[in-house]
C-alpha atoms as a PDB file:
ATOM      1  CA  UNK A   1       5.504   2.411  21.277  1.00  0.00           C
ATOM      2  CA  UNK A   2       4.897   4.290  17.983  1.00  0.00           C
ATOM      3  CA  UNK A   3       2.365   6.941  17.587  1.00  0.00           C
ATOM      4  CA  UNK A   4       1.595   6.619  13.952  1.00  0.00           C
ATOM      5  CA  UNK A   5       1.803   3.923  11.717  1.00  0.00           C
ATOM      6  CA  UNK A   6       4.372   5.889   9.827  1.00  0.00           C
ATOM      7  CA  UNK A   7       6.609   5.462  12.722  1.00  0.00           C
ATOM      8  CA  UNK A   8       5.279   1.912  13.411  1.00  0.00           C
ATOM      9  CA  UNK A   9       6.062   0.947   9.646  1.00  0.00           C
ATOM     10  CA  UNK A  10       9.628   3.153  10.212  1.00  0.00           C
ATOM     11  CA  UNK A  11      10.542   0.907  13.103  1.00  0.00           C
ATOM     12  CA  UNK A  12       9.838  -2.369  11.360  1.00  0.00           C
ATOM     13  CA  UNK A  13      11.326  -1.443   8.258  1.00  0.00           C
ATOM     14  CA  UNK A  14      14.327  -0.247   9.942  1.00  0.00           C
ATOM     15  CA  UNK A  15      14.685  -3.412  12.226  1.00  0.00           C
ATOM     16  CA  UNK A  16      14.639  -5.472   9.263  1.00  0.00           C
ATOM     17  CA  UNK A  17      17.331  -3.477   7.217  1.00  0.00           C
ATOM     18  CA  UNK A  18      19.653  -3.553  10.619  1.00  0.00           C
ATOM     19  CA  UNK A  19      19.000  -7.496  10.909  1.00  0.00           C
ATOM     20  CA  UNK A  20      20.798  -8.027   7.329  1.00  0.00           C
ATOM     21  CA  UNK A  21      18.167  -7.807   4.281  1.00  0.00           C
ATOM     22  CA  UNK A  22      18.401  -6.222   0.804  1.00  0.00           C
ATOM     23  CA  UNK A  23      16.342  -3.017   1.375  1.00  0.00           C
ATOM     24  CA  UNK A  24      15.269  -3.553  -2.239  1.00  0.00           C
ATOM     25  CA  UNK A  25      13.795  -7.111  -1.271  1.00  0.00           C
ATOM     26  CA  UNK A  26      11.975  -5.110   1.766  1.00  0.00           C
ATOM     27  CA  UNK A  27      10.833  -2.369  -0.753  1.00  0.00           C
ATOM     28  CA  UNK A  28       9.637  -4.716  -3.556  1.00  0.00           C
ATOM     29  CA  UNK A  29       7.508  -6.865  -0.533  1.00  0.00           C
ATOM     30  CA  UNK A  30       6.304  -3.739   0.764  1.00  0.00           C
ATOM     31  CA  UNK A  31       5.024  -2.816  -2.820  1.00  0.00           C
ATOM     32  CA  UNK A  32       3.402  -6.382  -3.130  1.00  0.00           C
ATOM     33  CA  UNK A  33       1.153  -6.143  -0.132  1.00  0.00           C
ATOM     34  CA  UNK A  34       0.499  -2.182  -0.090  1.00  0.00           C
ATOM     35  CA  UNK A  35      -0.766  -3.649  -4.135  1.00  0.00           C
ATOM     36  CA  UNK A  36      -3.101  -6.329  -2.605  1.00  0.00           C
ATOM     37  CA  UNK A  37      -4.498  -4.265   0.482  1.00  0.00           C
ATOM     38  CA  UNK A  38      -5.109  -1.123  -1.736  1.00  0.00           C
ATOM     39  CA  UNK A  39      -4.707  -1.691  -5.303  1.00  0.00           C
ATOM     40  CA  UNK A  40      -8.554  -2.141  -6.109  1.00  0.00           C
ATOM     41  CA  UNK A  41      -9.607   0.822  -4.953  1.00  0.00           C
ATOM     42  CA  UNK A  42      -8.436   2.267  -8.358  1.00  0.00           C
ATOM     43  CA  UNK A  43     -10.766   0.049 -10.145  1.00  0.00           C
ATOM     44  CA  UNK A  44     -13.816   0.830  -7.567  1.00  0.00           C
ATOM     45  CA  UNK A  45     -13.375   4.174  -8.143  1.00  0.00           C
ATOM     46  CA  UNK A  46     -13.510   3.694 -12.030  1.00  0.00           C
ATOM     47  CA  UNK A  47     -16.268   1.446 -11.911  1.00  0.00           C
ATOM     48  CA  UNK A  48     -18.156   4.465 -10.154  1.00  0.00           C
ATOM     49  CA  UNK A  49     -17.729   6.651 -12.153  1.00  0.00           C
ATOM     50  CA  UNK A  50     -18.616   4.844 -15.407  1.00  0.00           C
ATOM     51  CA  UNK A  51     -21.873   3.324 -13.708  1.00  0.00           C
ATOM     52  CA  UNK A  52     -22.075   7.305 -12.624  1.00  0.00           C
ATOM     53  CA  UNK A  53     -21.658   7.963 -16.231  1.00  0.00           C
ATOM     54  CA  UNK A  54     -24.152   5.626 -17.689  1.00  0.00           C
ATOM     55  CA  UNK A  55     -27.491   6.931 -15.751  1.00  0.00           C
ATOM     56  CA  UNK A  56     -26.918  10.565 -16.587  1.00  0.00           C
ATOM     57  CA  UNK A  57     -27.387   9.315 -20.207  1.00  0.00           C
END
């Protein structure tokens, strides 16, 4: 069993690459979930720091 989810996500990857598909596919669906897991975080953090922003004026 994997340690670390880099090795976790290493050993999936890998085992789908070895069972035939376009790494590229695998890379661009990797991109598209990592995007809707994490990708508002950017925005929350932005949103902070305008709100921040406003009540020091």
């Amino acid at each position: 069993m994997a340690t670390s989810f880099k090795e976790a996500l290493e050993t999936l990857v890998n085992q789908r690459i070895d069972a035939g598909e376009e790494p590229q596919d695998l890379f661009e669906e990797l991109m598209h979930e990592a995007n809707l897991v994490f990708g508002h975080f950017n925005l929350e953090y932005e949103i902070g720091l305008f709100a921040k922003g406003e009540k020091k004026d």
